[in-house]
PDB file of N, CA and C in Angstrom:
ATOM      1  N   UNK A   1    -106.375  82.224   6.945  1.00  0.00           N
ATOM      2  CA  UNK A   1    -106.622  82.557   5.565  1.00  0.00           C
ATOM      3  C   UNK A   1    -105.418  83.280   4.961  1.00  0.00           C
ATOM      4  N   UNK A   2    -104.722  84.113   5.892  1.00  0.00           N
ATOM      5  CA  UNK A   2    -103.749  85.063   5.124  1.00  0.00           C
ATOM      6  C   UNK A   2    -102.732  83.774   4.789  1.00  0.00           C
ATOM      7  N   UNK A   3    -101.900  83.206   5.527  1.00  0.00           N
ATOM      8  CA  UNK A   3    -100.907  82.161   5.303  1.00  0.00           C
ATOM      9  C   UNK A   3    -101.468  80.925   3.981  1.00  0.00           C
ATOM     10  N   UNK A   4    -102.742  80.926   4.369  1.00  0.00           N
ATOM     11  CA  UNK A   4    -102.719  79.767   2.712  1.00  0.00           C
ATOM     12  C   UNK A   4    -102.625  81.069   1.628  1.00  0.00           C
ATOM     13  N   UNK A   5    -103.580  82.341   1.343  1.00  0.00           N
ATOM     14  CA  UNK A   5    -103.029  83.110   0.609  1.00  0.00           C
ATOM     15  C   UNK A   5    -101.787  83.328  -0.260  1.00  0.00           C
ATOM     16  N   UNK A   6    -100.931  83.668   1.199  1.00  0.00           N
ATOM     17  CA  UNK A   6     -99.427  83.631   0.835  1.00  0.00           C
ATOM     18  C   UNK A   6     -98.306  82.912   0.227  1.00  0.00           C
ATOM     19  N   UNK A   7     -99.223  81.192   0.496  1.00  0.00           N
ATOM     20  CA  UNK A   7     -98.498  80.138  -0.160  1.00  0.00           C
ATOM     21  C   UNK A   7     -98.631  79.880  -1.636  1.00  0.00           C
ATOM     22  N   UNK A   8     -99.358  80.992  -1.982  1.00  0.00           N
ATOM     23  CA  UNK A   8     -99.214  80.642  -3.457  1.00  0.00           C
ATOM     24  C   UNK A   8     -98.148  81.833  -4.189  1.00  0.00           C
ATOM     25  N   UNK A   9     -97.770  81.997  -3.520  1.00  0.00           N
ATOM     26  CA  UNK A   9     -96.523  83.341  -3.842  1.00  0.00           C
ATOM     27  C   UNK A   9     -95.038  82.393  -3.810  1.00  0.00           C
ATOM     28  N   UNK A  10     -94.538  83.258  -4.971  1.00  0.00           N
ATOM     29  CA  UNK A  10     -92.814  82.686  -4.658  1.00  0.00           C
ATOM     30  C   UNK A  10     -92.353  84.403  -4.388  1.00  0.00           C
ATOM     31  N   UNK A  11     -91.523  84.093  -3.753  1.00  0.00           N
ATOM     32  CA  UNK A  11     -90.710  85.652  -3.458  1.00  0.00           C
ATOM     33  C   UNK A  11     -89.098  85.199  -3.746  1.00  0.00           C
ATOM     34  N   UNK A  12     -88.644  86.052  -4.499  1.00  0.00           N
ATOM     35  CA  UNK A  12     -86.960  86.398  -4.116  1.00  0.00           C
ATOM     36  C   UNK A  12     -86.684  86.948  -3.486  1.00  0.00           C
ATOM     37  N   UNK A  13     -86.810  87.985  -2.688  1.00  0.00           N
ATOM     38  CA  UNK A  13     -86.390  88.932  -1.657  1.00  0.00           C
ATOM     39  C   UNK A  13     -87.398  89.694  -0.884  1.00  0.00           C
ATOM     40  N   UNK A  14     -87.496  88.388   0.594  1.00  0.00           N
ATOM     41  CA  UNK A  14     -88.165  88.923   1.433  1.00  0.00           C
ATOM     42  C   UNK A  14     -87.602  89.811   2.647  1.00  0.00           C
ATOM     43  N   UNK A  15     -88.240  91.050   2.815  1.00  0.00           N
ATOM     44  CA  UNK A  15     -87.612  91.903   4.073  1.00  0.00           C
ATOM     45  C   UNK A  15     -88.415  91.861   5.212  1.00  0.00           C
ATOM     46  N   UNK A  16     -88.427  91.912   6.221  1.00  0.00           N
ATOM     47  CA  UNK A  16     -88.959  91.930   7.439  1.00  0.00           C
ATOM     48  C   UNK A  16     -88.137  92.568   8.796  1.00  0.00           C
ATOM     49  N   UNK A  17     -89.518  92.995   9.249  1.00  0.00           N
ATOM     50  CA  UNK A  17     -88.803  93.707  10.487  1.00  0.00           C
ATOM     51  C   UNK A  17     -89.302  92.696  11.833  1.00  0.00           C
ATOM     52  N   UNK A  18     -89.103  92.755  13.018  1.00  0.00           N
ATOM     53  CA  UNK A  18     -88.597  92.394  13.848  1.00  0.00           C
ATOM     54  C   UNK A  18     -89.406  92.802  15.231  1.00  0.00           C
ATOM     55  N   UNK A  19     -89.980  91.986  15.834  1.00  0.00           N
ATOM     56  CA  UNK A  19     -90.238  92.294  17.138  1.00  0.00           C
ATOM     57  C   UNK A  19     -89.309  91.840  18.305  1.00  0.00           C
ATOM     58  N   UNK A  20     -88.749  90.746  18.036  1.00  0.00           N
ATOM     59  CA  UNK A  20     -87.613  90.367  18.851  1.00  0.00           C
ATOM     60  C   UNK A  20     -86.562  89.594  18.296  1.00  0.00           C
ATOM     61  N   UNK A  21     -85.120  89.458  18.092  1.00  0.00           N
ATOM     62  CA  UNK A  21     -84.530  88.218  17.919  1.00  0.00           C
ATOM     63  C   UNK A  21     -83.431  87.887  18.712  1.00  0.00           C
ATOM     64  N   UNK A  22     -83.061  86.668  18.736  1.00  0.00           N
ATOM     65  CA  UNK A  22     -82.771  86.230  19.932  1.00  0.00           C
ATOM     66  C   UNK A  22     -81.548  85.509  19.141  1.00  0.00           C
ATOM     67  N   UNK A  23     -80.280  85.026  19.904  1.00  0.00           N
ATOM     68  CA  UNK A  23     -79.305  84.368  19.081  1.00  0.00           C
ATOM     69  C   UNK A  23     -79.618  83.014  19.401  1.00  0.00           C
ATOM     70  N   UNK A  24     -80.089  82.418  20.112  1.00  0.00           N
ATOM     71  CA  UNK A  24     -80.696  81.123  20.936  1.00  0.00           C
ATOM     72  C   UNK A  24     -82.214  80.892  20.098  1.00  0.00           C
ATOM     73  N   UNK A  25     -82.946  81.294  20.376  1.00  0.00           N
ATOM     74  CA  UNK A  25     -84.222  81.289  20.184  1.00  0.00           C
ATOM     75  C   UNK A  25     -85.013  82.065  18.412  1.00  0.00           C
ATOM     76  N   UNK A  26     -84.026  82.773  18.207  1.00  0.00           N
ATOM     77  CA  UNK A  26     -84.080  83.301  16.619  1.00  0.00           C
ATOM     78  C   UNK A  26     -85.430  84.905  16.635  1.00  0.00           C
ATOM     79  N   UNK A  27     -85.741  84.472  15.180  1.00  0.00           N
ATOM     80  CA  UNK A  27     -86.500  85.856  15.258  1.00  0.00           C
ATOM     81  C   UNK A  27     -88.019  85.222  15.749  1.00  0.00           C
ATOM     82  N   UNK A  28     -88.789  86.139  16.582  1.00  0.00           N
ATOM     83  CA  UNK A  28     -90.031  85.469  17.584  1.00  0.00           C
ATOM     84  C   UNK A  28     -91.179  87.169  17.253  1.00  0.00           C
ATOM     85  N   UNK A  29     -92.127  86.473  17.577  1.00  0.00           N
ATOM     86  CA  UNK A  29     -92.921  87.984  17.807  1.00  0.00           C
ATOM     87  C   UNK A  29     -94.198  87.331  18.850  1.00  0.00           C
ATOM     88  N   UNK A  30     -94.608  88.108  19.478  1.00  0.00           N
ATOM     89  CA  UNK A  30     -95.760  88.138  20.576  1.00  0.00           C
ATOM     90  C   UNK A  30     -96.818  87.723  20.260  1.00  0.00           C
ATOM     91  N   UNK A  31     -97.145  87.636  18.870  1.00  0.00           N
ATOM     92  CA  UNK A  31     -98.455  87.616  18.228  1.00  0.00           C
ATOM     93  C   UNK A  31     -98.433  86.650  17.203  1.00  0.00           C
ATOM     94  N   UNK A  32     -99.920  85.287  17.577  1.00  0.00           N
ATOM     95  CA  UNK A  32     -99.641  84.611  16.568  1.00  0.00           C
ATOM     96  C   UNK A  32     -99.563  84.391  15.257  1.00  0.00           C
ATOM     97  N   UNK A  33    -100.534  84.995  14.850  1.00  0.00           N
ATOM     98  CA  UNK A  33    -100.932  85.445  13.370  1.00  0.00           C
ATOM     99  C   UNK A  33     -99.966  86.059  12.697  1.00  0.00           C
ATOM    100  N   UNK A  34     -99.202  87.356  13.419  1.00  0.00           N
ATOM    101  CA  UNK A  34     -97.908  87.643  12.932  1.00  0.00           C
ATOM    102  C   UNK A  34     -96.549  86.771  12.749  1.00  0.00           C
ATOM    103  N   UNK A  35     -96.774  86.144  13.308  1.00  0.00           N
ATOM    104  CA  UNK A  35     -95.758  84.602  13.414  1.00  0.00           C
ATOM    105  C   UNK A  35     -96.293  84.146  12.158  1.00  0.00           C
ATOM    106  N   UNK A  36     -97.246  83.177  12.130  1.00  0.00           N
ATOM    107  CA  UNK A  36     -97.328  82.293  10.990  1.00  0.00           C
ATOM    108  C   UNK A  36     -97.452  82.568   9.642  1.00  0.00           C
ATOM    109  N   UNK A  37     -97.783  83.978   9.893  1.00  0.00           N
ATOM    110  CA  UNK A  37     -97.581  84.553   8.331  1.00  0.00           C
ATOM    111  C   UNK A  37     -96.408  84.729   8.140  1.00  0.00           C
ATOM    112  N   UNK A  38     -95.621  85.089   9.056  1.00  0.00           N
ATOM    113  CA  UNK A  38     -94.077  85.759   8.481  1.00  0.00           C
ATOM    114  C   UNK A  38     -93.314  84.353   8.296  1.00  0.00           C
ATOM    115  N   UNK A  39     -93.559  83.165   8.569  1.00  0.00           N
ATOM    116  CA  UNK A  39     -93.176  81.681   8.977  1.00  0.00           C
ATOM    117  C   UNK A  39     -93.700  81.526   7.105  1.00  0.00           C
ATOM    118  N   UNK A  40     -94.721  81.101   6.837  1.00  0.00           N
ATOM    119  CA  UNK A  40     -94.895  81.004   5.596  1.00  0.00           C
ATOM    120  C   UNK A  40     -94.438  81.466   4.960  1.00  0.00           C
ATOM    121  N   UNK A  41     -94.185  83.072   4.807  1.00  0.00           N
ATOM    122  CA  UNK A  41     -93.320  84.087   3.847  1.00  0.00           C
ATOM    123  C   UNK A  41     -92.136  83.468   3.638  1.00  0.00           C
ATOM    124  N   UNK A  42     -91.366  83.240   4.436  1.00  0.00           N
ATOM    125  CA  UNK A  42     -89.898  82.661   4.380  1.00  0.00           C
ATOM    126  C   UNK A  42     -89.918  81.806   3.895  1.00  0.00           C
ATOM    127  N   UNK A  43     -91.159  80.389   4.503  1.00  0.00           N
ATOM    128  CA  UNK A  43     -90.791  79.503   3.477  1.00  0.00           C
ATOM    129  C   UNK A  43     -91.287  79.287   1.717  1.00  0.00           C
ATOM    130  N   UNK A  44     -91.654  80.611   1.295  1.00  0.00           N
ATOM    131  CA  UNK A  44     -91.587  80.665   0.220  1.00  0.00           C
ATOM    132  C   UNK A  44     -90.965  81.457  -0.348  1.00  0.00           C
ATOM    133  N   UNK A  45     -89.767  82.283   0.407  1.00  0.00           N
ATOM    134  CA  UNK A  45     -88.710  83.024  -0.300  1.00  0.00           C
ATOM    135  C   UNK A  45     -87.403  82.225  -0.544  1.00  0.00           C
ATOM    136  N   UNK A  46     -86.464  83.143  -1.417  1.00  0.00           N
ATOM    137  CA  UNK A  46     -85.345  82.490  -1.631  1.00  0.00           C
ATOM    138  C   UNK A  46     -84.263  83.062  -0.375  1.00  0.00           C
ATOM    139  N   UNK A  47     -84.665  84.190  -0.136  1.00  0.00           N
ATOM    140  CA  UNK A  47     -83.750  84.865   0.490  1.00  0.00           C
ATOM    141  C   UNK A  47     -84.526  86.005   1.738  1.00  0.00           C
ATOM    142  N   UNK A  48     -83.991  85.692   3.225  1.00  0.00           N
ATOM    143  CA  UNK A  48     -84.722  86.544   3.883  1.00  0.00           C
ATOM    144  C   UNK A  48     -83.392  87.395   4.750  1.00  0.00           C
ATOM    145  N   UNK A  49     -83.951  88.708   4.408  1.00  0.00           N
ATOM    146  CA  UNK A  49     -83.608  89.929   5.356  1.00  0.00           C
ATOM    147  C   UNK A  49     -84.381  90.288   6.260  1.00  0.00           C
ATOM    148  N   UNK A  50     -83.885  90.219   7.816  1.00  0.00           N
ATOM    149  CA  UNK A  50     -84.736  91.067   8.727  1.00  0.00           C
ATOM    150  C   UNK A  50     -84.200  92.741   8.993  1.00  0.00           C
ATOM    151  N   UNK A  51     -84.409  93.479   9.045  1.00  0.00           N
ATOM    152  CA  UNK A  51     -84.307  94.742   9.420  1.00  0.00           C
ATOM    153  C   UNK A  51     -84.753  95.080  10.735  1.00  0.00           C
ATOM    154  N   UNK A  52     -84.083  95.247  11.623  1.00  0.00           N
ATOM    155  CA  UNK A  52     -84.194  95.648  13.047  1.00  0.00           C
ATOM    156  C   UNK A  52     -83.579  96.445  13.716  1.00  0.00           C
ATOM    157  N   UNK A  53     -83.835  97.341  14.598  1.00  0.00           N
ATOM    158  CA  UNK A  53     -82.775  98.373  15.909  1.00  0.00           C
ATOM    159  C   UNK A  53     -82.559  97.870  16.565  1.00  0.00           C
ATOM    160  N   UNK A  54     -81.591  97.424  17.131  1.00  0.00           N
ATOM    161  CA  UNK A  54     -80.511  97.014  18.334  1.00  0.00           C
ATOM    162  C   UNK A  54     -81.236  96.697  19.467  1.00  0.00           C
ATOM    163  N   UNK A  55     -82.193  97.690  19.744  1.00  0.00           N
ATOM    164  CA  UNK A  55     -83.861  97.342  20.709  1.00  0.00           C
ATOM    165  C   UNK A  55     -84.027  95.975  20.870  1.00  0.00           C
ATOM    166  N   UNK A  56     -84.069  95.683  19.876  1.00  0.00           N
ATOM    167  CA  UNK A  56     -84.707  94.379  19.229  1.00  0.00           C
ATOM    168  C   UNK A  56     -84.158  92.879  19.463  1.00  0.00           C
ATOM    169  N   UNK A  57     -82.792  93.446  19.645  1.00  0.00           N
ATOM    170  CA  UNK A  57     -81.882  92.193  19.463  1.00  0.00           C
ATOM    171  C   UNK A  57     -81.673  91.575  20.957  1.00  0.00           C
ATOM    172  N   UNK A  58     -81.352  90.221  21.237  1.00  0.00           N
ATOM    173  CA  UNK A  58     -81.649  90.056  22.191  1.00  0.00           C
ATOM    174  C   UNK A  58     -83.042  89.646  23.030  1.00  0.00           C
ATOM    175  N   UNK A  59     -83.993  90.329  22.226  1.00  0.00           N
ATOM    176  CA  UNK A  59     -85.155  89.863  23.096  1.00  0.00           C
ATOM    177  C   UNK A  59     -86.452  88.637  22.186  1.00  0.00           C
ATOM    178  N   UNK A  60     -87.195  88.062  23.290  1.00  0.00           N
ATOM    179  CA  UNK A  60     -87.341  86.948  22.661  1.00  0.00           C
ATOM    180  C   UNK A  60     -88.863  87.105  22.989  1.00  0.00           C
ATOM    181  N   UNK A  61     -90.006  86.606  22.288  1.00  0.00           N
ATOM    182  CA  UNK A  61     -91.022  85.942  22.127  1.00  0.00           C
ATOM    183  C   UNK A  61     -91.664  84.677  22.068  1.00  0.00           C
ATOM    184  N   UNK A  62     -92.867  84.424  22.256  1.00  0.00           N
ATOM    185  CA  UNK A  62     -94.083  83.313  22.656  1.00  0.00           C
ATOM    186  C   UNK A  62     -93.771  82.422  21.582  1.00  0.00           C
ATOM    187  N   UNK A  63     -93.660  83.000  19.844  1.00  0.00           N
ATOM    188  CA  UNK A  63     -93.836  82.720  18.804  1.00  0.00           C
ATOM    189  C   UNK A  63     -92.709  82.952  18.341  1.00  0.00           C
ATOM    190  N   UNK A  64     -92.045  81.453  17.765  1.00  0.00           N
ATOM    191  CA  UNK A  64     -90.830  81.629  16.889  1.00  0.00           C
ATOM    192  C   UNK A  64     -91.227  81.551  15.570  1.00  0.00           C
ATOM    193  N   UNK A  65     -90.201  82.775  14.841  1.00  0.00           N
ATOM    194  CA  UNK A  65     -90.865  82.548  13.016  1.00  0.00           C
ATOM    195  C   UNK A  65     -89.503  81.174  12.919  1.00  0.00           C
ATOM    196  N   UNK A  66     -88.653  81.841  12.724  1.00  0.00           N
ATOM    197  CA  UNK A  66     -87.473  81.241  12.263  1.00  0.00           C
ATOM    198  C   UNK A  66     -85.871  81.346  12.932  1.00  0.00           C
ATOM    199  N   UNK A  67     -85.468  80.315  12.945  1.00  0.00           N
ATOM    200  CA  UNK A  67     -84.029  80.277  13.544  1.00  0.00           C
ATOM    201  C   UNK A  67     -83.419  81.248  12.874  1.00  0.00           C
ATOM    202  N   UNK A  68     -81.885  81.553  13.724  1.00  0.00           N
ATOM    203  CA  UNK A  68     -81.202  83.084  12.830  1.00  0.00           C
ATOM    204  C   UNK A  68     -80.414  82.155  11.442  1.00  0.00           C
ATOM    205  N   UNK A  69     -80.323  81.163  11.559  1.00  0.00           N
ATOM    206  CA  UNK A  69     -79.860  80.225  10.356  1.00  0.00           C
ATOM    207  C   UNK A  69     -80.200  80.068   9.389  1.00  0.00           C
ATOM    208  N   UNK A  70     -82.040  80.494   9.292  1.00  0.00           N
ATOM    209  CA  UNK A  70     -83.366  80.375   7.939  1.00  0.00           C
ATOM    210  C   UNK A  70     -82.854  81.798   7.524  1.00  0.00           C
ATOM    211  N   UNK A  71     -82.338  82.756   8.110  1.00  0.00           N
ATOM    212  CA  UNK A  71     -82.541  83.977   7.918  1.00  0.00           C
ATOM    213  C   UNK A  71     -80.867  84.290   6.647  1.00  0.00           C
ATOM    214  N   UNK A  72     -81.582  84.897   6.013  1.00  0.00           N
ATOM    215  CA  UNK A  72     -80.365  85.288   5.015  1.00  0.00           C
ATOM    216  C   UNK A  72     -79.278  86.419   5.114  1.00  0.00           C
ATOM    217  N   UNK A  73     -79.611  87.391   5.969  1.00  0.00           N
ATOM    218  CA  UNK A  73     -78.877  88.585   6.486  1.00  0.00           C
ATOM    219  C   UNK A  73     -80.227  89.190   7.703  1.00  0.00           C
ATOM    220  N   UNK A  74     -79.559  90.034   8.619  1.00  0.00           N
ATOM    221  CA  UNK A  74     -79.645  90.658   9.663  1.00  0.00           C
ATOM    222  C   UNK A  74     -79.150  92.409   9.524  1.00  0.00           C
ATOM    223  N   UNK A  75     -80.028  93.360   9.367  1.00  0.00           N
ATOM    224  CA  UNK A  75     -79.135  94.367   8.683  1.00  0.00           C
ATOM    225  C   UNK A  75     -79.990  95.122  10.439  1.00  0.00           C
ATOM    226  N   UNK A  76     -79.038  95.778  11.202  1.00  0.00           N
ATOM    227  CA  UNK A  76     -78.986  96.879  12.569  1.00  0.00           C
ATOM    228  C   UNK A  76     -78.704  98.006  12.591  1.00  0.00           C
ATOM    229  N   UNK A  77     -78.949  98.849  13.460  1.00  0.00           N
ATOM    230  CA  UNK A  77     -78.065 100.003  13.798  1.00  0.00           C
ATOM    231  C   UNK A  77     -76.960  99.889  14.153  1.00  0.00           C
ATOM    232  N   UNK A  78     -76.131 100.702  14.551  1.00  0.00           N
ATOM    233  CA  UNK A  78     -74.472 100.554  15.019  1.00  0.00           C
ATOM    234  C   UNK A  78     -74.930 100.535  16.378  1.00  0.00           C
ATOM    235  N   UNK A  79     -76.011 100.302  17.381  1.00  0.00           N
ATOM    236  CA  UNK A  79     -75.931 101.043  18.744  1.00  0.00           C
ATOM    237  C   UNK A  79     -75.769  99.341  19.423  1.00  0.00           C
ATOM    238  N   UNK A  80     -75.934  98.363  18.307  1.00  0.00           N
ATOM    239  CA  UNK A  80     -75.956  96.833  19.111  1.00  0.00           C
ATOM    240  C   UNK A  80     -74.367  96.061  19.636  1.00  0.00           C
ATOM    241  N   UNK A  81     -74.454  95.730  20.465  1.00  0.00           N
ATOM    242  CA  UNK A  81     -73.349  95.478  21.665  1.00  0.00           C
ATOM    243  C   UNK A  81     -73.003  94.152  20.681  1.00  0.00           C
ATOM    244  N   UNK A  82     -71.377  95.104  20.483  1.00  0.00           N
ATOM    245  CA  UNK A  82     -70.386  94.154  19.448  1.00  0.00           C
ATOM    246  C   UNK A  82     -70.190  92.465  19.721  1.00  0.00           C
ATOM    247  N   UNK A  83     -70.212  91.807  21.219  1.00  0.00           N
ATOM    248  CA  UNK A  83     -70.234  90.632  21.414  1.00  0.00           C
ATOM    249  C   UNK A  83     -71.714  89.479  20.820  1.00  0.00           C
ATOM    250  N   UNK A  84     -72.988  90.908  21.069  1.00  0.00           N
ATOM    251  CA  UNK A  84     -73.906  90.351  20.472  1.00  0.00           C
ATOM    252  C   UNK A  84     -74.040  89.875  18.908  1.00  0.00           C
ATOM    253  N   UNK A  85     -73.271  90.876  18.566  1.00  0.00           N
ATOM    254  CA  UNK A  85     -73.410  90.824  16.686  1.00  0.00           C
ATOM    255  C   UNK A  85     -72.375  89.676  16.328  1.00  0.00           C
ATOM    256  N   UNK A  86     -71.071  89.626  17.304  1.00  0.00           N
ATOM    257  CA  UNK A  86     -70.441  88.487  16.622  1.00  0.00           C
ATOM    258  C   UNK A  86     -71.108  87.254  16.924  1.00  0.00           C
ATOM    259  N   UNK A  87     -71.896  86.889  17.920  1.00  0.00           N
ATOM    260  CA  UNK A  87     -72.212  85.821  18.358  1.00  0.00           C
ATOM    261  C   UNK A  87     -73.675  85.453  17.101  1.00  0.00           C
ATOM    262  N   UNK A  88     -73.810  86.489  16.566  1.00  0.00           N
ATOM    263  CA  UNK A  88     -75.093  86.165  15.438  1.00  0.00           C
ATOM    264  C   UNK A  88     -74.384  85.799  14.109  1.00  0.00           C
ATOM    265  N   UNK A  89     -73.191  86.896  13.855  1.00  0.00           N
ATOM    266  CA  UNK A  89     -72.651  86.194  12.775  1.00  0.00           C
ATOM    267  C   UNK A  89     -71.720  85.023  12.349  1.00  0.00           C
ATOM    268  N   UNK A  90     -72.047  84.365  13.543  1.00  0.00           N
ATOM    269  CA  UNK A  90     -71.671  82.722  13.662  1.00  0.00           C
ATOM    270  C   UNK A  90     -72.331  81.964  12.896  1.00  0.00           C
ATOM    271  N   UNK A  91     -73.834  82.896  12.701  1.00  0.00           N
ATOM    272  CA  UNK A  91     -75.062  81.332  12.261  1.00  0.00           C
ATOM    273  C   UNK A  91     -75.254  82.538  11.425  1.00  0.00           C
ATOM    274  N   UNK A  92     -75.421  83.668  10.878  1.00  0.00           N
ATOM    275  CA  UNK A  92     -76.192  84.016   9.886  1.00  0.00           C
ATOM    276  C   UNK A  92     -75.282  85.686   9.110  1.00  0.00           C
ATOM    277  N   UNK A  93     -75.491  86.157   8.319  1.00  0.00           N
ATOM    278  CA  UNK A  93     -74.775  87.206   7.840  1.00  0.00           C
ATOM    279  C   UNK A  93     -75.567  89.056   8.553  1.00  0.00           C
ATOM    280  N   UNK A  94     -74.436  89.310   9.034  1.00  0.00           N
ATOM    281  CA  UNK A  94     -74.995  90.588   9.657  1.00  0.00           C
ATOM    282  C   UNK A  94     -74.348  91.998   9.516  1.00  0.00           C
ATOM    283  N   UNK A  95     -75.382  93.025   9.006  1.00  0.00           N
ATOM    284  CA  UNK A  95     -74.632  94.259   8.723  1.00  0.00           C
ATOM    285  C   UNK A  95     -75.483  95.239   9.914  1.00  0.00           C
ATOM    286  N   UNK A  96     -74.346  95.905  10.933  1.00  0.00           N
ATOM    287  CA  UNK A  96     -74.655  97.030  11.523  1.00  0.00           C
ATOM    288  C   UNK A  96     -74.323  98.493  10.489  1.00  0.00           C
ATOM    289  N   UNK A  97     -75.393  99.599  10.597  1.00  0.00           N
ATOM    290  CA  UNK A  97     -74.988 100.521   9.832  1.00  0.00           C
ATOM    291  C   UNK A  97     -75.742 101.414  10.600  1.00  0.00           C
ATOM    292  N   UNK A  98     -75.226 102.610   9.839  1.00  0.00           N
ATOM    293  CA  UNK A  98     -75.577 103.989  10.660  1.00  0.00           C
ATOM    294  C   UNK A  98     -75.116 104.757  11.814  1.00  0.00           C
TER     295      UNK A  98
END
C-alpha cells in the first residue's frame, strides 16, 4: 500500500539514508518493505541523495533499492577509506565532509 501511495508523488529532491551501499551491488537494505518503498521514491524523483557514515559503505544487503548510477550524489563522513570513495565516484557524484 505505501509504494502505490507514493507513486502518485513527483519529488525533486529526494534524500535518503542508508543501510548499506555497496560499489558492486549499490544501495541495499535488509528489509523488504524498506526496499520497495525507497525503490519507488527514486523512481519518482528527479534527483536522489543518499546520506550515509562510512559504516555504511561497503556493506551490502538481501534487497537492492538502486545501483550507485540511479543515485544522484552520495554525501559521507571523512572517516571512509579514500580508495573506496574514488572507486564510487567513477559511477556516481560523492562528497565526504566533516
Amino acid at each position: 500500500m505505501t509504494a502505490d501511495f507514493m507513486e502518485r508523488f513527483h519529488v525533486d529532491w529526494l534524500f535518503l539514508g542508508a543501510n548499506g551501499l555497496d560499489t558492486d551491488y549499490g544501495l541495499t537494505s535488509p528489509d523488504y518493505t524498506d526496499a520497495e518503498t525507497k525503490r519507488v521514491l527514486i523512481r519518482q524523483a528527479r534527483r536522489t541523495v543518499v546520506a550515509t557514515d562510512s559504516t555504511k559503505l561497503g556493506q551490502s544487503y538481501f534487497e537492492r533499492i538502486a545501483r550507485l548510477e540511479e543515485l544522484t550524489r552520495v554525501v559521507t563522513d571523512n572517516h571512509a577509506a579514500p580508495e573506496l570513495l574514488e572507486t564510487m565516484r567513477q559511477r556516481t557524484e560523492v562528497d565526504s565532509v566533516g
